[in-house]
N, C-alpha and C. Protein backbone atom coordinates (compact mmCIF):
# COMPACT_ATOMS: atom_id res chain seq x y z
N UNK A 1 -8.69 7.56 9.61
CA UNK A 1 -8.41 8.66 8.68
C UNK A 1 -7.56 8.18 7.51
N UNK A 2 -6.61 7.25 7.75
CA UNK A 2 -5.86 6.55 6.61
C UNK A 2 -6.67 5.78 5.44
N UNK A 3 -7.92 4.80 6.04
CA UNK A 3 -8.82 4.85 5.01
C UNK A 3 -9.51 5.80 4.15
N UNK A 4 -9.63 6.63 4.98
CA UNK A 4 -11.04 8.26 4.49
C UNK A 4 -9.85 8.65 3.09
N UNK A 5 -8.59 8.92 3.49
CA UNK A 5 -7.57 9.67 2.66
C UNK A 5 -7.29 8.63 1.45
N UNK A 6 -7.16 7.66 1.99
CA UNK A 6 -6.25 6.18 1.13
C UNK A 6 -7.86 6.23 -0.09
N UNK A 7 -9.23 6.18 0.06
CA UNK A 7 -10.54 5.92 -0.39
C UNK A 7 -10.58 7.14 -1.34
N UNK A 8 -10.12 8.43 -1.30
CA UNK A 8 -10.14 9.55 -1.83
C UNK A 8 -9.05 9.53 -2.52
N UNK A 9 -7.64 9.33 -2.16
CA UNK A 9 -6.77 9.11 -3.36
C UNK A 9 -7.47 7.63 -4.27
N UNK A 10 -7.69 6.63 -4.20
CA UNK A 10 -8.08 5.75 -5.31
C UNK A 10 -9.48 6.30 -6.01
N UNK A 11 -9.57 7.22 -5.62
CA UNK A 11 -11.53 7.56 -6.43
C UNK A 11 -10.92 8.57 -7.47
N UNK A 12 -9.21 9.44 -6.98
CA UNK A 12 -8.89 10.59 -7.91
C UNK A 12 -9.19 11.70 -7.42
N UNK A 13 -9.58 11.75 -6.17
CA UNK A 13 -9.70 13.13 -5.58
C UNK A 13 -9.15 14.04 -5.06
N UNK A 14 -8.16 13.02 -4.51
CA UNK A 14 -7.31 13.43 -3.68
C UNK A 14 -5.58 13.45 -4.45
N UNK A 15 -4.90 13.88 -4.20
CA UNK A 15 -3.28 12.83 -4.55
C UNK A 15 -2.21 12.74 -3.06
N UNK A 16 -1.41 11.89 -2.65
CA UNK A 16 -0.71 11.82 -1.59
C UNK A 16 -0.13 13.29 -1.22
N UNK A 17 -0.32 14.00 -1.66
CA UNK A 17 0.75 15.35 -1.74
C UNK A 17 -0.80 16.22 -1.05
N UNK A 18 -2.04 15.65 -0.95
CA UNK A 18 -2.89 17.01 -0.68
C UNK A 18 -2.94 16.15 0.70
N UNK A 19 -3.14 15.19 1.29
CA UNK A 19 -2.80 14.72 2.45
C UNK A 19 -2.32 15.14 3.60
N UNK A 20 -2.61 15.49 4.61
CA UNK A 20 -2.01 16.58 5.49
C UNK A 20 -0.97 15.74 6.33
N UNK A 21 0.25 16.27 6.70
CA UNK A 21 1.65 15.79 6.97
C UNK A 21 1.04 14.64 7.92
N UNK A 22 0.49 15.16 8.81
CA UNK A 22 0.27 13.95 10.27
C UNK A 22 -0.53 13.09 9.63
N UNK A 23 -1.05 12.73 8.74
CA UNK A 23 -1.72 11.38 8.00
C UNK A 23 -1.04 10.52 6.81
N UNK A 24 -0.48 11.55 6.44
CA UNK A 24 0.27 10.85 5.38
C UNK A 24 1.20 9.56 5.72
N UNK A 25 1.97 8.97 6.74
CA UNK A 25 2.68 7.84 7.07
C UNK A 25 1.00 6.54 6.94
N UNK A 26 -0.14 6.88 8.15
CA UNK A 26 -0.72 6.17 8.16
C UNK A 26 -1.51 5.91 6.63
N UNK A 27 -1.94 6.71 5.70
CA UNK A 27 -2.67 6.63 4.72
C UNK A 27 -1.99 6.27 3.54
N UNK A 28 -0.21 5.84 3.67
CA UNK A 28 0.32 5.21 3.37
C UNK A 28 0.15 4.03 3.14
N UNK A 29 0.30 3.50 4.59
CA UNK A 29 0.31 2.31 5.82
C UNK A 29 -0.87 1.66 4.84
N UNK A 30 -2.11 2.35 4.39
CA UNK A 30 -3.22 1.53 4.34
C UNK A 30 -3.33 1.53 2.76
N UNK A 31 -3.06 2.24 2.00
CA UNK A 31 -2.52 2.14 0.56
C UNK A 31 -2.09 0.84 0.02
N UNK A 32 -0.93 0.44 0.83
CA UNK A 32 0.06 -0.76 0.16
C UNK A 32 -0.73 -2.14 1.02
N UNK A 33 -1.45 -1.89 1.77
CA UNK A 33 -2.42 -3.09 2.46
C UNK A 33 -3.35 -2.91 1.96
N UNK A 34 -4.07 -2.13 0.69
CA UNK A 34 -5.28 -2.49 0.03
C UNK A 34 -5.42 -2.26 -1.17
């Protein structure tokens, strides 16, 4: 799910703030590793 979210914030779809609380640490996690 950290990819699915992390893939949708870099396309502009998303922003870290629409991210739902329990994903946000991991979709972090995979942000600064890609």
């Amino acid at each position: 799910m950290g990819r699915f979210y992390g893939e949708r914030i870099k396309a502009g779809e998303l922003t870290l703030d629409d991210v739902p609380k329990l994903w946000r640490a991991v979709t972090e996690k995979w942000l600064d590793s890609n």
